[in-house]
Protein backbone atom coordinates (compact mmCIF):
# COMPACT_ATOMS: atom_id res chain seq x y z
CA UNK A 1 -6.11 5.94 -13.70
CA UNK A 2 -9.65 4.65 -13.83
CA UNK A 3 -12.42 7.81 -13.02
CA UNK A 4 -13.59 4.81 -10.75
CA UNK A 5 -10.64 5.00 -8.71
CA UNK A 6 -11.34 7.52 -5.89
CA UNK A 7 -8.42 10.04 -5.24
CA UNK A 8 -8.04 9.29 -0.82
CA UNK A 9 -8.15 6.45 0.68
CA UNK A 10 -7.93 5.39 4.20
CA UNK A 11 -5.11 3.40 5.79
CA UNK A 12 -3.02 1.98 8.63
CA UNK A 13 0.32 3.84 8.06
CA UNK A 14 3.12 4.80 10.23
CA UNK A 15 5.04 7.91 10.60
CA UNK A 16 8.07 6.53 12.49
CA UNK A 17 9.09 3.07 13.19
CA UNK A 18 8.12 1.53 16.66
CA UNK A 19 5.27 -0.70 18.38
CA UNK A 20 1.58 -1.21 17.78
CA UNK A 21 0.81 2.40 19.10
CA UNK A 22 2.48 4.19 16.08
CA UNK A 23 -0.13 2.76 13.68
CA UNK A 24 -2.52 4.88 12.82
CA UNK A 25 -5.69 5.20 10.49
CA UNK A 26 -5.14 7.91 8.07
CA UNK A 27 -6.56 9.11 4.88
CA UNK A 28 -4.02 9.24 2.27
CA UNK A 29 -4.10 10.19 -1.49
CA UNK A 30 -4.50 7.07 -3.42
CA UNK A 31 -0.98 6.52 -5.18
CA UNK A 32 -0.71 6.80 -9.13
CA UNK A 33 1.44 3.83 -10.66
CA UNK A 34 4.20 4.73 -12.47
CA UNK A 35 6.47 2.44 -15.08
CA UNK A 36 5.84 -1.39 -14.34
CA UNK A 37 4.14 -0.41 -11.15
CA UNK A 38 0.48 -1.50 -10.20
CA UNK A 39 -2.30 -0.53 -7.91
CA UNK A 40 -3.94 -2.74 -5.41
CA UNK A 41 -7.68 -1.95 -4.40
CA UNK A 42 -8.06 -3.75 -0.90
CA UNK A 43 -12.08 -4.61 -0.01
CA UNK A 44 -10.58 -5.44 3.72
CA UNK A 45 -6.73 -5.70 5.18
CA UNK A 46 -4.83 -6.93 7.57
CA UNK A 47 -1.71 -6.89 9.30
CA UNK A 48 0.44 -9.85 8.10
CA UNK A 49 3.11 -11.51 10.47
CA UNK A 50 5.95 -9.76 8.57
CA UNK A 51 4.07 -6.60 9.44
CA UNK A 52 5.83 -5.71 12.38
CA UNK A 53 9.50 -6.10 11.67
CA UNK A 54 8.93 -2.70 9.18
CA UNK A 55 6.96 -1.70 11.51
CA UNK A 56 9.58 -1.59 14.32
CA UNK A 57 12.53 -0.60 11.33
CA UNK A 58 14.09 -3.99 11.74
CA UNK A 59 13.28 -5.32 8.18
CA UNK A 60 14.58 -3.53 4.81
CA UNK A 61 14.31 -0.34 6.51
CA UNK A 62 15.96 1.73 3.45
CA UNK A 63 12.83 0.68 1.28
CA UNK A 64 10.69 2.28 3.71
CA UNK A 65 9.25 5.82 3.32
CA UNK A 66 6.52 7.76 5.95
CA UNK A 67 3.96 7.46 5.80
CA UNK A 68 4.30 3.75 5.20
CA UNK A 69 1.01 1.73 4.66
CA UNK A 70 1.00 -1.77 6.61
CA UNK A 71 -0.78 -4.65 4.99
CA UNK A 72 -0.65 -5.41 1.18
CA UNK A 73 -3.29 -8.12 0.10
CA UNK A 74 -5.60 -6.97 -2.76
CA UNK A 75 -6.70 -6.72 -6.58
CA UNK A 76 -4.67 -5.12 -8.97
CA UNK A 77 -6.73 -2.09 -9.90
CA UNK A 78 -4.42 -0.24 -12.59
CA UNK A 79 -1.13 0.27 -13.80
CA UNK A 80 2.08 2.30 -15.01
CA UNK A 81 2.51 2.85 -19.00
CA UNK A 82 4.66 -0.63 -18.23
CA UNK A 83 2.31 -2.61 -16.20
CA UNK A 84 0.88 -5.95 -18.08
CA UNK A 85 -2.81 -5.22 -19.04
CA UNK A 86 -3.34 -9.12 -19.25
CA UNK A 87 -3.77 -9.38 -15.20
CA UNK A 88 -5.77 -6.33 -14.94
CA UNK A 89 -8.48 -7.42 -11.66
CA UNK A 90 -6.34 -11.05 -11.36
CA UNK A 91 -6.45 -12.01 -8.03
């Protein structure tokens, strides 16, 4: 990754599925892409409306691992060995 990419980062994550209360902010280490896997640098976030169902384990709740990071609007920032260059900082 980019020396411009810091190594934490904070983040509303979970640690268990439930209501509003189990969000909390944390500071996480930023995750390194793998394969055709990208990163997203966020400026601000939000919650989206699909938020909740993962948050309350009612939506695809085998794709979900703790601490799992609500909200997922941003720049691409980097990528895996796989990831296409051409849309490096598309929108």
């Amino acid at each position: 990754m980019s020396s411009s990419i810091p190594h934490k980062m904070k983040a509303a994550a979970i640690d268990e599925f439930g209501g509003p209360e189990v969000i909390q902010l944390r500071t996480l280490p930023v995750p390194t892409p793998s394969g055709k896997q990208v990163l997203i640098r966020l400026d601000a976030a939000g919650i989206g409306v699909w938020d909740p169902y993962f948050r309350q384990g009612e939506e695809a709740t085998d794709k979900v691992t703790f601490p799992y990071i609500i909200g997922n609007d941003g720049r691409w920032d980097g990528g895996g060995p796989g990831a296409e260059s051409h849309a490096l900082s598309r929108r």
